[in-house]
C-alpha atoms as a PDB file:
ATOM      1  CA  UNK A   1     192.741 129.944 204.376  1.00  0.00           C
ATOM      2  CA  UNK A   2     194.979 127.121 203.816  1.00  0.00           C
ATOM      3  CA  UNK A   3     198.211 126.046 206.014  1.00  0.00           C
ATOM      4  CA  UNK A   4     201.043 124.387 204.636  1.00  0.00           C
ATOM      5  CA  UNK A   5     201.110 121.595 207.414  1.00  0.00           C
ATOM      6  CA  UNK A   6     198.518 120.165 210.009  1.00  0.00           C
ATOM      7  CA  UNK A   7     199.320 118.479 213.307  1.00  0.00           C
ATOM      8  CA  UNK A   8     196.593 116.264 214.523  1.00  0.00           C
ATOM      9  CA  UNK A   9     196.609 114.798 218.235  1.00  0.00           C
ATOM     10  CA  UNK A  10     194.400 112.214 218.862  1.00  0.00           C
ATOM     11  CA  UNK A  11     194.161 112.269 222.975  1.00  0.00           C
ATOM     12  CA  UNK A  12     192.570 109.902 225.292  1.00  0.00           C
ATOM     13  CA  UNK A  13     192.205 110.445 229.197  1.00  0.00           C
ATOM     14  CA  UNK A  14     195.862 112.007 229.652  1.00  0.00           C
ATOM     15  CA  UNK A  15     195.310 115.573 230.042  1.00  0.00           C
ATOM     16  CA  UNK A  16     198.396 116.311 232.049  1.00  0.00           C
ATOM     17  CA  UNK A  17     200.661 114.247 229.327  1.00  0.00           C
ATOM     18  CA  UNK A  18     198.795 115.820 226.372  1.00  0.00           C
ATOM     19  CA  UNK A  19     199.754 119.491 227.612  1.00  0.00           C
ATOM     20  CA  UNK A  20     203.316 118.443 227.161  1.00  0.00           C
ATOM     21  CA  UNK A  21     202.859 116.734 223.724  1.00  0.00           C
ATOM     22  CA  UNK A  22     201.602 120.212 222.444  1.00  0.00           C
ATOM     23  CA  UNK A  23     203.594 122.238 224.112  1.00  0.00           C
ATOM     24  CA  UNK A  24     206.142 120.788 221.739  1.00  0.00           C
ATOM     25  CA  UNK A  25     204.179 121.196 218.780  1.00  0.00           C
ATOM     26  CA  UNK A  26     203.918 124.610 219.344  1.00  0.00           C
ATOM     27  CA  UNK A  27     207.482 125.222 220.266  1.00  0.00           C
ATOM     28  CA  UNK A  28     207.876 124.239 216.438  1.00  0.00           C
ATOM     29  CA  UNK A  29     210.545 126.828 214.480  1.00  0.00           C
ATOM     30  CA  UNK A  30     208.347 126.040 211.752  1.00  0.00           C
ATOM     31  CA  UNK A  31     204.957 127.869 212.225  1.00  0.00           C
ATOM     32  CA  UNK A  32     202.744 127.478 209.165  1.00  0.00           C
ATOM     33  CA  UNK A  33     200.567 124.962 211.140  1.00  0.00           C
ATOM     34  CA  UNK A  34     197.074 124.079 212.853  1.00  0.00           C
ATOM     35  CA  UNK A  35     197.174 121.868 215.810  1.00  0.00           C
ATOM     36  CA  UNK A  36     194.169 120.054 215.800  1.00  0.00           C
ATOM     37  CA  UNK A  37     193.374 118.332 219.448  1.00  0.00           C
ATOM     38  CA  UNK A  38     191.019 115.299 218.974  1.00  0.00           C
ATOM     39  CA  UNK A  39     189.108 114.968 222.277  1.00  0.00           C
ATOM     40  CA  UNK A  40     188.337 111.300 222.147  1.00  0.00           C
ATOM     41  CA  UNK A  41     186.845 110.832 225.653  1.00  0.00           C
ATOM     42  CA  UNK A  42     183.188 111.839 224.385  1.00  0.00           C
ATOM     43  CA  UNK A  43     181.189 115.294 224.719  1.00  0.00           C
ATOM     44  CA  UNK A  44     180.456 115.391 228.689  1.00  0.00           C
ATOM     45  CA  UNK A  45     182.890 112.793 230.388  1.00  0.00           C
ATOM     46  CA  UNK A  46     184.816 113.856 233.439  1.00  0.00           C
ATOM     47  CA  UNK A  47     188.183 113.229 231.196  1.00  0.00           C
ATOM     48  CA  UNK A  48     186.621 115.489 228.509  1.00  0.00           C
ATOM     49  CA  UNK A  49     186.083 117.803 231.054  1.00  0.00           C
ATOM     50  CA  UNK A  50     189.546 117.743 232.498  1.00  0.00           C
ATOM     51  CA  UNK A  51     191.079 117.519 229.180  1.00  0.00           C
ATOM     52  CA  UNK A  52     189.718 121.408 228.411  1.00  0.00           C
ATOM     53  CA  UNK A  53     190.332 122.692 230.915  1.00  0.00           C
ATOM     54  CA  UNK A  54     194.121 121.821 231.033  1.00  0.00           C
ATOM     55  CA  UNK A  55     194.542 123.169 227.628  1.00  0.00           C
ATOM     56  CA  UNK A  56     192.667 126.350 228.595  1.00  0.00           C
ATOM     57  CA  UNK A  57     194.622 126.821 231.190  1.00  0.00           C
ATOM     58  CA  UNK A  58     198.105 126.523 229.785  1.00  0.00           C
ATOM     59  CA  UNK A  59     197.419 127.678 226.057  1.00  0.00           C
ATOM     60  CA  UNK A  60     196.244 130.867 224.085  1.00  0.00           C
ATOM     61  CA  UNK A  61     197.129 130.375 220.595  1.00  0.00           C
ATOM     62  CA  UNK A  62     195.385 130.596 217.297  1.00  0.00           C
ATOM     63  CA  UNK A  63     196.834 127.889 216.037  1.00  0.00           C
ATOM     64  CA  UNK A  64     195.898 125.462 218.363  1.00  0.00           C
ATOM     65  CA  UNK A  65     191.828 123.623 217.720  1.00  0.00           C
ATOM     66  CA  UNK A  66     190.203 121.842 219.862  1.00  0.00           C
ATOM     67  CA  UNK A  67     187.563 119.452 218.865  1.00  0.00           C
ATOM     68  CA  UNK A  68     185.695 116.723 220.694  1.00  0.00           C
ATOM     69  CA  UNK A  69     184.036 113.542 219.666  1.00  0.00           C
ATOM     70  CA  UNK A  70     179.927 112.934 220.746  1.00  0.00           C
ATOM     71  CA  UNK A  71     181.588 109.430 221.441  1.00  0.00           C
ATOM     72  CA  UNK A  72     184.878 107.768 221.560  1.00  0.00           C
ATOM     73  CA  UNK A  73     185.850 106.553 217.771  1.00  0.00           C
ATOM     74  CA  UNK A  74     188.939 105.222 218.776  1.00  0.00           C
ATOM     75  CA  UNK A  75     192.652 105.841 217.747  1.00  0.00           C
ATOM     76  CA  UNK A  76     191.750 105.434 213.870  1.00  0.00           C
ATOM     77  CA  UNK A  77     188.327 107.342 213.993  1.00  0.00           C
ATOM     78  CA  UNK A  78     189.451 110.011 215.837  1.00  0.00           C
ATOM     79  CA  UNK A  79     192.358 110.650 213.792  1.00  0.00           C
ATOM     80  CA  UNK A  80     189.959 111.233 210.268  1.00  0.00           C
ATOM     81  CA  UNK A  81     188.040 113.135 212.461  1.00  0.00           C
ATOM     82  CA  UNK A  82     190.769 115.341 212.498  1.00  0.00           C
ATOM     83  CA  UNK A  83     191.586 114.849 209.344  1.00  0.00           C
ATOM     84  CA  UNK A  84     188.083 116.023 208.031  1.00  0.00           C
ATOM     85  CA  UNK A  85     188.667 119.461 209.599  1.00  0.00           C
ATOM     86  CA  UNK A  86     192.047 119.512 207.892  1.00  0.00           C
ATOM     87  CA  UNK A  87     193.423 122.341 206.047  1.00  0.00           C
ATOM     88  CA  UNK A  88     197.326 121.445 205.825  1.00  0.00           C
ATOM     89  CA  UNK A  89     198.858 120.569 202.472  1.00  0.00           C
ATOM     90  CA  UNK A  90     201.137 118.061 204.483  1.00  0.00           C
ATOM     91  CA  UNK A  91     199.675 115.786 207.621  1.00  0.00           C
ATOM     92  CA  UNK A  92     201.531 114.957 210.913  1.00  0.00           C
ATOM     93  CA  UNK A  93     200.582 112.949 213.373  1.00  0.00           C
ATOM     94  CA  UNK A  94     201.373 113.244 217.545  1.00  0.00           C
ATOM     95  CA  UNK A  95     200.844 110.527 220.377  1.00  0.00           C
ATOM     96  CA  UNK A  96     199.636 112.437 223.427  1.00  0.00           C
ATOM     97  CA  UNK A  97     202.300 111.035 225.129  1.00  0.00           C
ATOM     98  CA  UNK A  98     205.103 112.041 222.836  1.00  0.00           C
ATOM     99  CA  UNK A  99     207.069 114.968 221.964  1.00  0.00           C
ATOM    100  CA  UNK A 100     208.988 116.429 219.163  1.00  0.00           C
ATOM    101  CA  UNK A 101     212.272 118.718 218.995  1.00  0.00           C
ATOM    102  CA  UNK A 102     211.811 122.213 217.826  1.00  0.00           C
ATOM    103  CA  UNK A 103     212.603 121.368 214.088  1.00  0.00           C
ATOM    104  CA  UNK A 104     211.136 118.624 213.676  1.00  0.00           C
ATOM    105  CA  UNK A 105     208.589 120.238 210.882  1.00  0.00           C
ATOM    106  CA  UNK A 106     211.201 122.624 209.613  1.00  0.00           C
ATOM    107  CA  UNK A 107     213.116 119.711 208.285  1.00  0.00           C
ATOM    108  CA  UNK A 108     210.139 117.446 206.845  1.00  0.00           C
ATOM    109  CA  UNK A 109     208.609 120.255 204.802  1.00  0.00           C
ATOM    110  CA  UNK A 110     211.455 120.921 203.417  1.00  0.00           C
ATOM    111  CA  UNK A 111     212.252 116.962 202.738  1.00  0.00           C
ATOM    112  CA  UNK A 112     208.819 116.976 201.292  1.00  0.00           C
ATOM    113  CA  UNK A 113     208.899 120.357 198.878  1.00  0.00           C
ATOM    114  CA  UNK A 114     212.110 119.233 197.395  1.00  0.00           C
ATOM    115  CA  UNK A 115     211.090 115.274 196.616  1.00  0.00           C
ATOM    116  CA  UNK A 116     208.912 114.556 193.657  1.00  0.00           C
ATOM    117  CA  UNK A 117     205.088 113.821 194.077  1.00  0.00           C
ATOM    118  CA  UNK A 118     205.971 109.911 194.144  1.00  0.00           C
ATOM    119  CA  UNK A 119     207.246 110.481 197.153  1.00  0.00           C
ATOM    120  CA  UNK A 120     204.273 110.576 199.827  1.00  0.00           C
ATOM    121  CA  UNK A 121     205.706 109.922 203.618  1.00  0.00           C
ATOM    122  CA  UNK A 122     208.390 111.670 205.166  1.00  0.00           C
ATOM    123  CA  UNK A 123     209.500 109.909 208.687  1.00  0.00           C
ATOM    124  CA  UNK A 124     212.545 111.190 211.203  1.00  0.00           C
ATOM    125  CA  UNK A 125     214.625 108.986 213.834  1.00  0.00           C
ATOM    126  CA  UNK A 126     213.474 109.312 217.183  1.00  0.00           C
ATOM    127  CA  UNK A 127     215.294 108.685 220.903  1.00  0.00           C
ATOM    128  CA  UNK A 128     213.370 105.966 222.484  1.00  0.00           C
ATOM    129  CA  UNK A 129     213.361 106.891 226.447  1.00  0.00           C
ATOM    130  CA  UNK A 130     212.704 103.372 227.767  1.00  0.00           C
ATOM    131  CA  UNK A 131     212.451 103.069 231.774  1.00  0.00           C
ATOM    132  CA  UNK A 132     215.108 101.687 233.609  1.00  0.00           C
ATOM    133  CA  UNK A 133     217.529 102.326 230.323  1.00  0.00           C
ATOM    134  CA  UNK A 134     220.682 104.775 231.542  1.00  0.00           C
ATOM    135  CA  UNK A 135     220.761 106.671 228.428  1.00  0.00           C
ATOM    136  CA  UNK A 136     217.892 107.233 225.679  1.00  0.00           C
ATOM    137  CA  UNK A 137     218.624 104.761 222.474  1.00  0.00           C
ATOM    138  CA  UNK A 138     219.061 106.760 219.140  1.00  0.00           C
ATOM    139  CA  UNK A 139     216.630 105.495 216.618  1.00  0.00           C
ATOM    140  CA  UNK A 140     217.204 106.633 213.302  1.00  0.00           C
ATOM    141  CA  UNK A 141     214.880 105.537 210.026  1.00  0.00           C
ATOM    142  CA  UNK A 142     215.511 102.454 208.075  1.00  0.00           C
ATOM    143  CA  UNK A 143     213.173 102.383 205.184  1.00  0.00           C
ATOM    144  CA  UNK A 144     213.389 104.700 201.955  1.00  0.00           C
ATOM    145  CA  UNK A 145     212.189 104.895 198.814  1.00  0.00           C
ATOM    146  CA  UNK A 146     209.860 101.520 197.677  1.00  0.00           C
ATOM    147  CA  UNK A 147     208.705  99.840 201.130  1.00  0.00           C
ATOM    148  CA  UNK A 148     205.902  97.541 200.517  1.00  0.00           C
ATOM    149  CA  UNK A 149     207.869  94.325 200.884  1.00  0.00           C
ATOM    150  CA  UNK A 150     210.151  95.049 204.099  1.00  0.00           C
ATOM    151  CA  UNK A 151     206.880  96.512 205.530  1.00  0.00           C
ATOM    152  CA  UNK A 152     204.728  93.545 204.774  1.00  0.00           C
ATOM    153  CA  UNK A 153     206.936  91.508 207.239  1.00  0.00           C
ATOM    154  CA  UNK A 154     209.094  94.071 208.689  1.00  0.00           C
ATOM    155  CA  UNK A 155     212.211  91.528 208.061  1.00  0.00           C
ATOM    156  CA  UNK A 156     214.323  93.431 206.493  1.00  0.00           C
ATOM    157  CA  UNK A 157     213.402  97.414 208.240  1.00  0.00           C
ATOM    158  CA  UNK A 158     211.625  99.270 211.175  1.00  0.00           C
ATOM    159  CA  UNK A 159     208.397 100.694 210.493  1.00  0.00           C
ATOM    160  CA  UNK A 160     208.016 104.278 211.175  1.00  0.00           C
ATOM    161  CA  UNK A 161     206.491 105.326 213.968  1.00  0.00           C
ATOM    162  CA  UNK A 162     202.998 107.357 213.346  1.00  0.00           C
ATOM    163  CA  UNK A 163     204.360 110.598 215.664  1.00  0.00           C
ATOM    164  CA  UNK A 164     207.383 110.577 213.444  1.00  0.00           C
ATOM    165  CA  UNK A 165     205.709 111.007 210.101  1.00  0.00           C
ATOM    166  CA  UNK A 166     204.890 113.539 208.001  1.00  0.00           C
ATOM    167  CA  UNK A 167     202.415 112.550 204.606  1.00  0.00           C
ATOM    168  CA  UNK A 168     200.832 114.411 201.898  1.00  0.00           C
ATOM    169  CA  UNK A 169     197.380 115.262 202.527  1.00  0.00           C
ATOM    170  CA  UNK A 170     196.687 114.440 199.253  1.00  0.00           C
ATOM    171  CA  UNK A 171     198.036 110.411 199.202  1.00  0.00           C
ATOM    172  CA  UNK A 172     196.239 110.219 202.758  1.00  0.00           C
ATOM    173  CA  UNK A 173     192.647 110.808 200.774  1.00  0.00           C
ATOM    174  CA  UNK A 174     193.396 108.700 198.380  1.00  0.00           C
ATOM    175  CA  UNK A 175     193.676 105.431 200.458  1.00  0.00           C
ATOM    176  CA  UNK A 176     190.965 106.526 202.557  1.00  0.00           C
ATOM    177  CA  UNK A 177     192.702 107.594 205.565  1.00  0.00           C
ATOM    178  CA  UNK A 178     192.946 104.863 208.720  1.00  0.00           C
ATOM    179  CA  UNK A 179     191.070 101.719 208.859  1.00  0.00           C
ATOM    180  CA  UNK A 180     188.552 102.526 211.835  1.00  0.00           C
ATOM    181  CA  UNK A 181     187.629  98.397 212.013  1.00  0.00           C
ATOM    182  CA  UNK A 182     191.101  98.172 213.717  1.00  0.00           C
ATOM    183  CA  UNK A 183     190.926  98.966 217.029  1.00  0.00           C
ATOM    184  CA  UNK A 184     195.690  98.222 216.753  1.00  0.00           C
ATOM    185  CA  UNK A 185     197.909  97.858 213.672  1.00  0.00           C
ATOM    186  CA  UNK A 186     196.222 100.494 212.155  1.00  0.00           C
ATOM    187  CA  UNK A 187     199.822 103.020 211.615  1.00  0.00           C
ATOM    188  CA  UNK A 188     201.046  99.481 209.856  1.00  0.00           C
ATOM    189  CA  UNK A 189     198.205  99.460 207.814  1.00  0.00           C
ATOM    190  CA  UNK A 190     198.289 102.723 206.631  1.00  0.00           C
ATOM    191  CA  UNK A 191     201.589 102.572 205.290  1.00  0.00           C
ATOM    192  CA  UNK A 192     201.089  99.344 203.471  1.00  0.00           C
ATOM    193  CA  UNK A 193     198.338 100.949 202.165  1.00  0.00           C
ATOM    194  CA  UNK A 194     200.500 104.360 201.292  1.00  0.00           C
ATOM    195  CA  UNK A 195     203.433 101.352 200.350  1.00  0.00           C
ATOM    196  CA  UNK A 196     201.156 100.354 197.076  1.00  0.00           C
ATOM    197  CA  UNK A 197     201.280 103.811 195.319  1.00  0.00           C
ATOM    198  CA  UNK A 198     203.958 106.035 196.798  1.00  0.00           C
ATOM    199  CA  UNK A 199     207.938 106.095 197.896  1.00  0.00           C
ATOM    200  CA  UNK A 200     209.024 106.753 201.259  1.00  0.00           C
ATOM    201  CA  UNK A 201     211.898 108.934 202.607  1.00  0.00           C
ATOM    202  CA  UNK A 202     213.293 109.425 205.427  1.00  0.00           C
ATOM    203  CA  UNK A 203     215.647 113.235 207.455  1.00  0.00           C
ATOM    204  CA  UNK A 204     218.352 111.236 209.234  1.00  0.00           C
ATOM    205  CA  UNK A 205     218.395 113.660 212.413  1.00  0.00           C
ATOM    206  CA  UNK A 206     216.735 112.197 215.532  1.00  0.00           C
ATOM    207  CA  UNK A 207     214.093 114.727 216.475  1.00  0.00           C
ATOM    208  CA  UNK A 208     211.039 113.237 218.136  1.00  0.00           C
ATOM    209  CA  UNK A 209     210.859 111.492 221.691  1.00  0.00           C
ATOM    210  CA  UNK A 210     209.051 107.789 222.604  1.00  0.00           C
ATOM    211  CA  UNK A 211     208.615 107.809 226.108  1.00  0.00           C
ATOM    212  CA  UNK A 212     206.518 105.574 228.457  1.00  0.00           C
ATOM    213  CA  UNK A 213     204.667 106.873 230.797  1.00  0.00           C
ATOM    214  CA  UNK A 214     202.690 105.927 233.333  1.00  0.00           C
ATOM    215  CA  UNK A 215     199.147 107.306 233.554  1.00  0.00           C
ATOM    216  CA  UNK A 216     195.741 107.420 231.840  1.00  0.00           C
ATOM    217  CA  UNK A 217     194.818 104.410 229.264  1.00  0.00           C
ATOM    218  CA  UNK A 218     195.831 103.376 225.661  1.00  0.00           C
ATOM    219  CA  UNK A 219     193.549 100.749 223.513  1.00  0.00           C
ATOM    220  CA  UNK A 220     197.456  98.946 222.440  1.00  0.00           C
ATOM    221  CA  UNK A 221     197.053  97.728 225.996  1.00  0.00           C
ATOM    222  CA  UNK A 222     193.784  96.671 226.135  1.00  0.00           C
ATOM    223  CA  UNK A 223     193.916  92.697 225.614  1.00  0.00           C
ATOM    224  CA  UNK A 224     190.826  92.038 223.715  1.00  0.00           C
ATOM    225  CA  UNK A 225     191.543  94.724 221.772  1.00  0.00           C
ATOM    226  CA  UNK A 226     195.141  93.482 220.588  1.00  0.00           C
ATOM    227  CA  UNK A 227     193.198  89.796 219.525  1.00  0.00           C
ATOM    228  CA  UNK A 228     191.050  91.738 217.525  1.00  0.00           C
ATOM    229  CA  UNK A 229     193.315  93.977 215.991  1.00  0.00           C
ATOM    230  CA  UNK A 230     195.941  91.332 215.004  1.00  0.00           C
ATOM    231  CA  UNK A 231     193.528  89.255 213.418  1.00  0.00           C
ATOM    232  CA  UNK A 232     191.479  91.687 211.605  1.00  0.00           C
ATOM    233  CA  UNK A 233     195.134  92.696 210.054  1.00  0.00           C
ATOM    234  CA  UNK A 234     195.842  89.378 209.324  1.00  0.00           C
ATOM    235  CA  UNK A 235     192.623  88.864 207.149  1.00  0.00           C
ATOM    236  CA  UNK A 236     192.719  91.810 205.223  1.00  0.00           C
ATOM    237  CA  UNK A 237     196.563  91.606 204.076  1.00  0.00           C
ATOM    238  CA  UNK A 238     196.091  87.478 204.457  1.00  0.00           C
ATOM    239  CA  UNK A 239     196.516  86.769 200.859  1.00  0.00           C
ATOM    240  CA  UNK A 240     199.823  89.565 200.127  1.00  0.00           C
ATOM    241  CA  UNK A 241     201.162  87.532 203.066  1.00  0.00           C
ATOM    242  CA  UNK A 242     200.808  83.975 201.963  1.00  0.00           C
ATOM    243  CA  UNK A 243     202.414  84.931 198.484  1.00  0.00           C
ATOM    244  CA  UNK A 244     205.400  85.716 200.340  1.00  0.00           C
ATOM    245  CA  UNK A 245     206.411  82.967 202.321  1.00  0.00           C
ATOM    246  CA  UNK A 246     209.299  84.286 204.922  1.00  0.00           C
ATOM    247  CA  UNK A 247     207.029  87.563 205.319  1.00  0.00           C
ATOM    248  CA  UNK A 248     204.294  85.112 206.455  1.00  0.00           C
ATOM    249  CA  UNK A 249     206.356  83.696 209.035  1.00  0.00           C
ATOM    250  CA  UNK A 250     207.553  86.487 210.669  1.00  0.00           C
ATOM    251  CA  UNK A 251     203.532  87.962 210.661  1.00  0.00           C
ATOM    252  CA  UNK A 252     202.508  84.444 212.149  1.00  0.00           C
ATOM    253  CA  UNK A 253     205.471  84.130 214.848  1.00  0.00           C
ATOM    254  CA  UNK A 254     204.892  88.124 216.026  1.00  0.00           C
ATOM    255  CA  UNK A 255     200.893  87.297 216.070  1.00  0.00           C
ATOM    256  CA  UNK A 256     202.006  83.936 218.156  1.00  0.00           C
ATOM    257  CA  UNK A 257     203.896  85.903 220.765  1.00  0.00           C
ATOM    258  CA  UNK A 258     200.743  88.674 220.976  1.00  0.00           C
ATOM    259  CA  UNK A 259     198.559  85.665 221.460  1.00  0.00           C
ATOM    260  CA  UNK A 260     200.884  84.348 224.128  1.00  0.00           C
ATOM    261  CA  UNK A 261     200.947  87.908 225.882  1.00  0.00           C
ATOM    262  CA  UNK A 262     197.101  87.547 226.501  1.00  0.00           C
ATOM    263  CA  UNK A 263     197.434  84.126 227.159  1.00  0.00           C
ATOM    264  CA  UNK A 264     195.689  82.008 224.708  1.00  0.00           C
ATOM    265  CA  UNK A 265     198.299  79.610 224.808  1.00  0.00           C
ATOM    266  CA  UNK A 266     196.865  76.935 222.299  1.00  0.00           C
ATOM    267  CA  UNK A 267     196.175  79.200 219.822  1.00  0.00           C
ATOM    268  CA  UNK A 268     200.181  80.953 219.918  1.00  0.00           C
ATOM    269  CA  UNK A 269     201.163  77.246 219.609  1.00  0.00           C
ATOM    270  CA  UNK A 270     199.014  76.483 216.468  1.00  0.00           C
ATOM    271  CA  UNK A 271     200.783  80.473 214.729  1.00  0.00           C
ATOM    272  CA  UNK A 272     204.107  78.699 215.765  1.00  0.00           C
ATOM    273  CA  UNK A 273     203.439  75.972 213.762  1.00  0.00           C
ATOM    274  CA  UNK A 274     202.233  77.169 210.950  1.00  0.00           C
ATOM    275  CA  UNK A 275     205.451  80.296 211.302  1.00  0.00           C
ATOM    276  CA  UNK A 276     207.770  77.007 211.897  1.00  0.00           C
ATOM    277  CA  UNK A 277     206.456  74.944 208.427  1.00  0.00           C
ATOM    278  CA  UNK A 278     207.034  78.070 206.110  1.00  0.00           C
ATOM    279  CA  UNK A 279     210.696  79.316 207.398  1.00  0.00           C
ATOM    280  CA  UNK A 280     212.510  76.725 209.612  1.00  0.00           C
ATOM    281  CA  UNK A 281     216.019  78.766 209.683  1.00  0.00           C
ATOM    282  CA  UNK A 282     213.988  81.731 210.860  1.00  0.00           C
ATOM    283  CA  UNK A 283     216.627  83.235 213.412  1.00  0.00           C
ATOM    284  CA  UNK A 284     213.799  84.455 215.480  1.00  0.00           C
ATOM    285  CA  UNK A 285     212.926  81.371 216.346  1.00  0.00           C
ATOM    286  CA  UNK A 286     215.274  80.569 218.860  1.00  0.00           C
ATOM    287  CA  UNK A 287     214.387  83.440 220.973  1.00  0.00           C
ATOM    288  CA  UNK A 288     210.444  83.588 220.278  1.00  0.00           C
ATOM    289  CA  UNK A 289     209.304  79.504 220.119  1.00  0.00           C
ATOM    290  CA  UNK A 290     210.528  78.549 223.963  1.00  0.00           C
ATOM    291  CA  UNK A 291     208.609  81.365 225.545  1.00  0.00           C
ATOM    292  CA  UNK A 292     205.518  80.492 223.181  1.00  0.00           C
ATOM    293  CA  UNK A 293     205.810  76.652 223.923  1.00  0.00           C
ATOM    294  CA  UNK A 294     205.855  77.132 227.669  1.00  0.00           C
ATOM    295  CA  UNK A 295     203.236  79.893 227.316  1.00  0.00           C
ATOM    296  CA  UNK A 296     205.440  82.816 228.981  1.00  0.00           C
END
């Protein structure tokens, strides 16, 4: 039996944080959905364990699935892991740290039933609940219809964020789902790749929540990780990027300041350079190339 949408969390040593995430999910006022929980902490593991049991305790609903992984696969794996189990004519995706309003669905189905086939991805604004920040900001989409260009260098637009997008099931097979060789990037990736062949298009209501909590691990935040995923991106959309000089820059000064972060200092200074040579009057300079220089 088929569903018209299907929610996939991907989850990772948060238990108490992933009972919230789809609690929200199922609060939907939209209800023609699967929930499918992606337990990537591995059959066996304490966190596996604990992750189970939460959502046994807390929820009884048909809807919700529950799978887990013989091994962790990693944000991209365990995501078409989900996805293989899929039944949903449209996809959705939820951080396990995240949380949607109640109509969040409601209003992408119907953004999605009404637009023609060309149009693939659906995304919503979002309030971004920053620490220390008196009031939540108000976030609200800034890309529609053809992408591809403002998302190759994100100069002139704001990526959506993966827990605010909804995408045809159909357009998600035919790029071949997320790129499981990179361990971050891979949301950006995905809608390059979705960029090529398909339109974008955006409900203008602010109905999902970024927060930051403390608590359990994410692979963004793992160093190594971040070197590995930046560069990996870089190589595979390398030679779209070098055909388009300003978008270049602002890859190689963003992949600077991530090389800063984890401190390999010479090698932020030599992206600088090379950021510096193709756009001089970029106006992120002035802001980015001090704290790169004196490796901060």
């Amino acid at each position: 039996m088929t569903v018209r949408c299907t929610v996939i969390i991907a989850t990772f040593r948060r238990p108490q944080l992933l009972c919230r995430a789809v609690q929200s999910v199922l609060a939907q006022t939209f209800t023609d959905f699967e929930l499918v929980v992606v337990d990537d902490n591995g059959v066996g593991h304490p966190e596996q364990l604990a992750t189970v049991q939460a959502l046994n305790a807390r929820f009884d609903d048909p809807r919700l699935i529950y799978r887990v992984n013989p091994h962790s696969l990693g944000g991209g794996g365990a995501r078409n892991a989900g996805m293989s189990e899929a039944r949903g004519e449209y996809m959705a995706f939820l951080d396990d740290d995240e949380q949607w309003l109640p109509e969040k669905l409601a209003e992408q189905v119907a953004l999605l039933d009404r637009s023609p086939p060309s149009v693939a991805l659906v995304d919503t604004g979002f309030y971004d609940m920053k620490p220390r920040r008196l009031r939540p900001r108000k976030v609200l989409p800034k890309m529609q219809g053809t992408v591809f260009e403002a998302l190759l260098g994100k100069t002139r637009g704001r990526a959506p964020k993966l827990s605010t997008v909804m995408v045809r099931r159909q357009a998600l097979l035919d790029i071949g789902g997320f790129d499981e060789n990179l361990p971050v990037r891979q949301d950006l990736d995905l809608y390059l790749r979705l960029a090529r062949k398909y339109e974008f298009a955006s409900v203008m209501q602010l109905l999902a929540c970024k927060s930051y909590e403390a608590g359990g691990q994410r692979l963004s935040r793992n160093s190594q990780a971040r070197v590995v995923g930046w560069q990996r991106f870089y190589d595979k959309h390398r030679a779209e990027l070098e055909a388009r000089p300003r978008e270049h820059a602002v890859y190689l000064l963003r992949h600077a300041r991530e090389l800063s972060h984890v401190g390999q200092h010479r090698a932020a200074r030599g992206k600088l350079r090379q950021s510096f040579r193709l756009w001089r009057k970029n106006p992120r300079l002035l802001s980015y190339a001090p704290r790169i220089l004196l490796g901060r």
